[in-house]
N, C-alpha and C. Protein backbone atom coordinates (compact mmCIF):
# COMPACT_ATOMS: atom_id res chain seq x y z
N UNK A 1 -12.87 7.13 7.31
CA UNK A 1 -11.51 6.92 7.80
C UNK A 1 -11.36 5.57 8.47
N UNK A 2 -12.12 4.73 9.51
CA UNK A 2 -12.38 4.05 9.70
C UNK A 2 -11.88 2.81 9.34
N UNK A 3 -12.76 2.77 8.21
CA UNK A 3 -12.88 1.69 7.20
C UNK A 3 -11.50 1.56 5.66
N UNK A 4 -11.33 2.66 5.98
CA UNK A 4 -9.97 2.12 5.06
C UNK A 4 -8.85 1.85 6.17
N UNK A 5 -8.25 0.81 5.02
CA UNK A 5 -7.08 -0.25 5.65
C UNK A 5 -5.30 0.48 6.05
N UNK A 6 -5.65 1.50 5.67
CA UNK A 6 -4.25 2.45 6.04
C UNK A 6 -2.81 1.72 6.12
N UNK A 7 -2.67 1.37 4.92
CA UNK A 7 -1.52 0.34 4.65
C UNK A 7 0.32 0.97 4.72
N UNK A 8 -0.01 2.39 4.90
CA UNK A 8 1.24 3.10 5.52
C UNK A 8 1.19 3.59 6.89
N UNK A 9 0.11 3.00 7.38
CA UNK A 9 0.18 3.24 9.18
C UNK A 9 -0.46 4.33 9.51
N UNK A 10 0.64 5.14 10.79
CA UNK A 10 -0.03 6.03 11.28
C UNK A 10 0.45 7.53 10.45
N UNK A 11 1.78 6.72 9.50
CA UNK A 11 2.25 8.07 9.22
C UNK A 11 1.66 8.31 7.99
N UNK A 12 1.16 7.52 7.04
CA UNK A 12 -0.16 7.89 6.02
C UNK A 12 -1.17 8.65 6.16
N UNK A 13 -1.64 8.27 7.77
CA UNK A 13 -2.48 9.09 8.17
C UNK A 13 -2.26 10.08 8.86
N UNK A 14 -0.99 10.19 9.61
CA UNK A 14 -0.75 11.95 10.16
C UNK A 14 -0.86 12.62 8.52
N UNK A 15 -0.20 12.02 7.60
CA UNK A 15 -0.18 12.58 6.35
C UNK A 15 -1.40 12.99 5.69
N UNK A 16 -2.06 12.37 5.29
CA UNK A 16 -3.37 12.77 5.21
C UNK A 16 -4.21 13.98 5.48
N UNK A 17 -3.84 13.71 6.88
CA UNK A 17 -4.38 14.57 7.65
C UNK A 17 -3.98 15.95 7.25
N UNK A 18 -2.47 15.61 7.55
CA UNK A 18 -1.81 17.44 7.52
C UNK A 18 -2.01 18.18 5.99
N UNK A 19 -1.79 17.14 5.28
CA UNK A 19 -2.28 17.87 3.40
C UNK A 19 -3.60 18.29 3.33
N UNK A 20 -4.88 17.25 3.78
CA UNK A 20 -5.90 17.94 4.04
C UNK A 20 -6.20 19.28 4.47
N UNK A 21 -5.59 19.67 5.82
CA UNK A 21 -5.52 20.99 6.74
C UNK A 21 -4.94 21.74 5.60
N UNK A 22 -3.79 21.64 5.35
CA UNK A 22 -3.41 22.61 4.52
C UNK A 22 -4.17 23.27 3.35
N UNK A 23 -4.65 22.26 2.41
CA UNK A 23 -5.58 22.40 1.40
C UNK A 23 -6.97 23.07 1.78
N UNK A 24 -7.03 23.02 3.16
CA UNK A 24 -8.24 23.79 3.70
C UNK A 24 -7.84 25.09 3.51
N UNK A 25 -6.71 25.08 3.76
CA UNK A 25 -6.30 26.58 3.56
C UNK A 25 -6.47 27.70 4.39
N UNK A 26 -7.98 28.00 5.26
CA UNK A 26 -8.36 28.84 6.17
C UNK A 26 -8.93 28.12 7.65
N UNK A 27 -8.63 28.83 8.52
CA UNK A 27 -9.53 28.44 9.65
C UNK A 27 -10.50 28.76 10.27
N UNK A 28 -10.97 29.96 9.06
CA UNK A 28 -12.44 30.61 9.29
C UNK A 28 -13.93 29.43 9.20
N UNK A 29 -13.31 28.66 8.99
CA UNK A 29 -14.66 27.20 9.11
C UNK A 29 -14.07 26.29 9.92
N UNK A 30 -15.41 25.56 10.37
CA UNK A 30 -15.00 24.55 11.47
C UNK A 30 -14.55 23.18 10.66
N UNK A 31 -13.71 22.41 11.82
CA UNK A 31 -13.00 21.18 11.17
C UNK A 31 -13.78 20.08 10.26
N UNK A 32 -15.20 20.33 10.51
CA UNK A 32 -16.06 19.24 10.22
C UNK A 32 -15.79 19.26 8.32
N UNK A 33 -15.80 20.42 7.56
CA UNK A 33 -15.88 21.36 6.44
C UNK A 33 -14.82 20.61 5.78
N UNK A 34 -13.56 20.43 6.63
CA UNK A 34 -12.30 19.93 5.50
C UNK A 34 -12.50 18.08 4.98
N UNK A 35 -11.96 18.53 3.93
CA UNK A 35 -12.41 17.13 3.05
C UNK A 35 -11.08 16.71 3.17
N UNK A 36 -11.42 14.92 3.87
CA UNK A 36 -10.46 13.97 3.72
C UNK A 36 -10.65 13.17 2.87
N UNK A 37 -9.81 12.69 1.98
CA UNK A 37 -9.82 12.06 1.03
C UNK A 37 -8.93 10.93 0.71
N UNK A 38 -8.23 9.60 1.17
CA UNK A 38 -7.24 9.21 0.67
C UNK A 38 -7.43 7.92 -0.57
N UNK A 39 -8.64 8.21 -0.15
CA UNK A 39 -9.29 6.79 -1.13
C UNK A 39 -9.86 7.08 -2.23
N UNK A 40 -8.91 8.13 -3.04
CA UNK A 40 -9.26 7.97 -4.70
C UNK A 40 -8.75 6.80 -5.52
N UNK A 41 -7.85 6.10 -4.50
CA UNK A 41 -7.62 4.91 -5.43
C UNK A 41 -7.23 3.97 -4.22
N UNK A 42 -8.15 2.64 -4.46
CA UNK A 42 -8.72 1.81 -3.88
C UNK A 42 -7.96 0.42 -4.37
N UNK A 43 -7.67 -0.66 -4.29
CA UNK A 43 -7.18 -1.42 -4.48
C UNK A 43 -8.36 -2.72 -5.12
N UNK A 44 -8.21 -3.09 -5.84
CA UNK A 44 -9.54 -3.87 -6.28
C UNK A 44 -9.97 -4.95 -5.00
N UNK A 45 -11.14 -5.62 -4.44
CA UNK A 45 -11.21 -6.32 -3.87
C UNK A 45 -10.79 -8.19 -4.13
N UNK A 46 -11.13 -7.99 -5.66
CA UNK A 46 -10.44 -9.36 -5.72
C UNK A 46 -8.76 -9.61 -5.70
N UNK A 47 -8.17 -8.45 -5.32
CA UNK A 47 -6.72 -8.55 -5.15
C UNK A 47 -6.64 -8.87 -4.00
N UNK A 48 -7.51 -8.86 -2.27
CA UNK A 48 -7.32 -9.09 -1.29
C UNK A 48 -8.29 -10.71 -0.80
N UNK A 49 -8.72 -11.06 -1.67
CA UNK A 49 -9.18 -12.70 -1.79
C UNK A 49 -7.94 -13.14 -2.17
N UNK A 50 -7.91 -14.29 -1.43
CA UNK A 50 -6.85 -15.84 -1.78
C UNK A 50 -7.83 -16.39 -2.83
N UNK A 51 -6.78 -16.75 -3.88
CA UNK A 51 -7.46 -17.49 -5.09
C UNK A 51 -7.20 -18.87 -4.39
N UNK A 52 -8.26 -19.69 -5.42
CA UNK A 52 -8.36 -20.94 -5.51
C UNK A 52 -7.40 -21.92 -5.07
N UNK A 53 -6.53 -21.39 -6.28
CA UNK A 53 -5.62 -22.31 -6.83
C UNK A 53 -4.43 -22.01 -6.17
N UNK A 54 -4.33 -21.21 -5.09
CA UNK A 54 -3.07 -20.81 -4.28
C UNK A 54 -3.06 -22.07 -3.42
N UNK A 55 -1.60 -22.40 -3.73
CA UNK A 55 -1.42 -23.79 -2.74
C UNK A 55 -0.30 -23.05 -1.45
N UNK A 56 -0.72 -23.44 -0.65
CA UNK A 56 -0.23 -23.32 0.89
C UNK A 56 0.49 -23.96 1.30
N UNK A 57 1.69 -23.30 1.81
CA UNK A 57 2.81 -24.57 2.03
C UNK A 57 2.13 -25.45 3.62
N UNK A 58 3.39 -26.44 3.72
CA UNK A 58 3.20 -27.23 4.60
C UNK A 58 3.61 -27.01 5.52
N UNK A 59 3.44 -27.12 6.80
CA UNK A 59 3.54 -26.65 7.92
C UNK A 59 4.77 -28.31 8.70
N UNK A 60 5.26 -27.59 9.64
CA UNK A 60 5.78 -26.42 10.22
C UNK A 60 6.90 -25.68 9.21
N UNK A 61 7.01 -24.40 9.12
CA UNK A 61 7.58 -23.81 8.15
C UNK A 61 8.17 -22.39 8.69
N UNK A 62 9.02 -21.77 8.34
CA UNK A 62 9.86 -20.32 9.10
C UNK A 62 8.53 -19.79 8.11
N UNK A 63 7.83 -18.77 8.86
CA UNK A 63 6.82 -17.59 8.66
C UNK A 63 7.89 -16.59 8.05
N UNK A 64 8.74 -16.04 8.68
CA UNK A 64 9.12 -14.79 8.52
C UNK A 64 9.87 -15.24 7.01
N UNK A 65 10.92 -16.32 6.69
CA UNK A 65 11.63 -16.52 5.26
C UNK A 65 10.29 -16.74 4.45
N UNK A 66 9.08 -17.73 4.81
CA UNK A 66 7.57 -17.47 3.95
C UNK A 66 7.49 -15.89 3.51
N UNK A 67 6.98 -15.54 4.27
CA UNK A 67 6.46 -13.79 4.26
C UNK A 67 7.24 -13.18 3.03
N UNK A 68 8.78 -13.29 3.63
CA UNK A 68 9.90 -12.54 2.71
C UNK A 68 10.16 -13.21 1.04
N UNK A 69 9.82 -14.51 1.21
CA UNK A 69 10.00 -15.23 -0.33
C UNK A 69 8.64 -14.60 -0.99
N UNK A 70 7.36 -14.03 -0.44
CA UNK A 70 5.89 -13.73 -1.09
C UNK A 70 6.11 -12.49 -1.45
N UNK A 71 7.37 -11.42 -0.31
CA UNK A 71 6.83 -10.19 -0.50
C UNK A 71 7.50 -9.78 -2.01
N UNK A 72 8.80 -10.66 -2.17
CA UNK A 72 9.84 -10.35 -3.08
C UNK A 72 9.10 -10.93 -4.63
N UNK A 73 8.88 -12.30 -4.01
CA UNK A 73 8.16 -12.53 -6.12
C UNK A 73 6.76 -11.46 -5.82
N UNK A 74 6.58 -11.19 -5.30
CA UNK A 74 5.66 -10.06 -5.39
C UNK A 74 5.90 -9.32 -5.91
N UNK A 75 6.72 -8.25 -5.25
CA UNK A 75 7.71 -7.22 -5.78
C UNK A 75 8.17 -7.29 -7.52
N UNK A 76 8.83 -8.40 -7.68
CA UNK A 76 9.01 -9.06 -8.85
C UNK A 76 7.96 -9.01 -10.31
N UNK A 77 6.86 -9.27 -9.41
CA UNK A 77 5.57 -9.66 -10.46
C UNK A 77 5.25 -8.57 -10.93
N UNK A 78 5.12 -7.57 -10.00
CA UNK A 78 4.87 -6.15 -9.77
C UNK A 78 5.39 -5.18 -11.12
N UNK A 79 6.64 -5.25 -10.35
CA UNK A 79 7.87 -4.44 -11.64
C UNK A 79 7.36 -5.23 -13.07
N UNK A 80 7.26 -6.71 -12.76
CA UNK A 80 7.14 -7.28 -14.75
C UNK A 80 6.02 -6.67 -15.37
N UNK A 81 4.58 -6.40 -14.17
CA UNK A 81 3.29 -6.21 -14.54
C UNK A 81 3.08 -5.21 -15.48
N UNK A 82 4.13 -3.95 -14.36
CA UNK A 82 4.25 -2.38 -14.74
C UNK A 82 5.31 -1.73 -15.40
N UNK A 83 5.76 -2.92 -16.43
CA UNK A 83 7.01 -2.70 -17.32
C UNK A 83 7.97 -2.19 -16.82
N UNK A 84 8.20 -1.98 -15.29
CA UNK A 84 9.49 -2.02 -14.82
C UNK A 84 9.71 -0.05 -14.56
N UNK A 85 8.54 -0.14 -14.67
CA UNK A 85 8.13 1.50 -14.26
C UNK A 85 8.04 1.49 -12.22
N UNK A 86 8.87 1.79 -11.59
CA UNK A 86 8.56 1.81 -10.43
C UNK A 86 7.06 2.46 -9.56
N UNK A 87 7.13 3.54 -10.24
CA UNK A 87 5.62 3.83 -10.18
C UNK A 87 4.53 3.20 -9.85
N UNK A 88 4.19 2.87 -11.22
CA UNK A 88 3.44 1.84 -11.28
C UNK A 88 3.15 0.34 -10.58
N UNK A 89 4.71 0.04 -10.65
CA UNK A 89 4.20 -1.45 -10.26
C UNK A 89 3.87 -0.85 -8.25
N UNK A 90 4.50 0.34 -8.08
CA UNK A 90 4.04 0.59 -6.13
C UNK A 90 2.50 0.45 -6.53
N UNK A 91 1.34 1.03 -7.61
CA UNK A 91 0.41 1.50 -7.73
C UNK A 91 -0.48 0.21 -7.83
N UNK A 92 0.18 -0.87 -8.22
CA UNK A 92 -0.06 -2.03 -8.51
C UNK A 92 -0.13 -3.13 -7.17
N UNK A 93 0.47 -2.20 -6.32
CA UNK A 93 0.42 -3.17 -4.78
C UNK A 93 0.08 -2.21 -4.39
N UNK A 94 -0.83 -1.16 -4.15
CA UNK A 94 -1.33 -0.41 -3.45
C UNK A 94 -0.21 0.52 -2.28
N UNK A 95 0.94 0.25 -2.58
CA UNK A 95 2.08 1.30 -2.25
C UNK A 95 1.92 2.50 -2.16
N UNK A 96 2.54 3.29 -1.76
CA UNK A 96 3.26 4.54 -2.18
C UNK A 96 4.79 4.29 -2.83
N UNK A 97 4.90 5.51 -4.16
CA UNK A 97 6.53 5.22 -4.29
C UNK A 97 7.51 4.76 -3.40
N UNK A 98 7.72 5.34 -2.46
CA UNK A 98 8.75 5.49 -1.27
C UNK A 98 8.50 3.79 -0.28
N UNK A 99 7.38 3.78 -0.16
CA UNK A 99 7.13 2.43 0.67
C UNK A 99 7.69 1.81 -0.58
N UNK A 100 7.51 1.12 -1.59
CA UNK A 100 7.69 0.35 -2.64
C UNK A 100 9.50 0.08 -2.94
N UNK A 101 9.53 1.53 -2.70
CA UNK A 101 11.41 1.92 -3.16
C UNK A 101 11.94 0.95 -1.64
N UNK A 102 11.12 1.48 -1.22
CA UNK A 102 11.81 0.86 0.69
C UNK A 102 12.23 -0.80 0.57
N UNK A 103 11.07 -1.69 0.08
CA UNK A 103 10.81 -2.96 -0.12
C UNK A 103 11.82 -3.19 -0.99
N UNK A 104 12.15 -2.59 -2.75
CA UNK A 104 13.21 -3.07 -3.09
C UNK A 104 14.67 -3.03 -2.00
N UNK A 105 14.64 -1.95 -1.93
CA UNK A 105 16.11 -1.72 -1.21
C UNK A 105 16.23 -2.96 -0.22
N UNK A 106 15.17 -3.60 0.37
CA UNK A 106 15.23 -4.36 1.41
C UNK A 106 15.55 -5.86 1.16
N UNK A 107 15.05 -6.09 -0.22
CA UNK A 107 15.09 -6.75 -0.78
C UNK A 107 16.15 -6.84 -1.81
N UNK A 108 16.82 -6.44 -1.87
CA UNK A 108 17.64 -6.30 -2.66
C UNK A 108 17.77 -6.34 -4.17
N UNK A 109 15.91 -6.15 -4.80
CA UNK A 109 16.00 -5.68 -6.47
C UNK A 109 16.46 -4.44 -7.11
């Protein structure tokens, strides 16, 4: 638990948590017994390396319009990657549907 990056916060992980319990199903065994699991799908590591060839803007620069111009051709790249399957392209940024749906709406794709 630790060691994964919990990229929907705390409420991924109350989540987690509570589907786990449930799936335990009984409380005739102790807590140690229930299997947490959220990391059947992992995000590749070379997706969280900066490539090479990524050029960095120049400074001084607005962070927050940066951030928002990366998250959107992101978003963008995403949907083209995953043929425009929403699904997918969340699965493709390590999303959940709903986080992903959130970002368009915010964004206005």
């Amino acid at each position: 638990l630790l060691n994964y990056r919990w990229p929907g916060n705390i409420r991924e992980l109350k989540n987690v948590v509570e589907r786990s319990v449930y799936r335990h199903g009984t409380s005739d065994y102790p807590l140690d017994d229930i299997i947490i699991d959220p990391f059947k799908r992992r995000p590749p590591e070379e997706a969280n390396a900066v490539s090479e060839n990524t050029s960095l803007p120049t400074l001084p620069l607005d962070l927050r319009e940066f951030q928002m111009q990366q998250e959107k051709e992101l978003l963008q790249l995403s949907l083209q990657q995953g043929k425009y399957n929403q699904k997918r392209a969340a699965e493709l940024l390590g999303l959940t549907y709903h986080q992903f749906r959130a970002l368009l709406k915010k964004h206005q794709i």
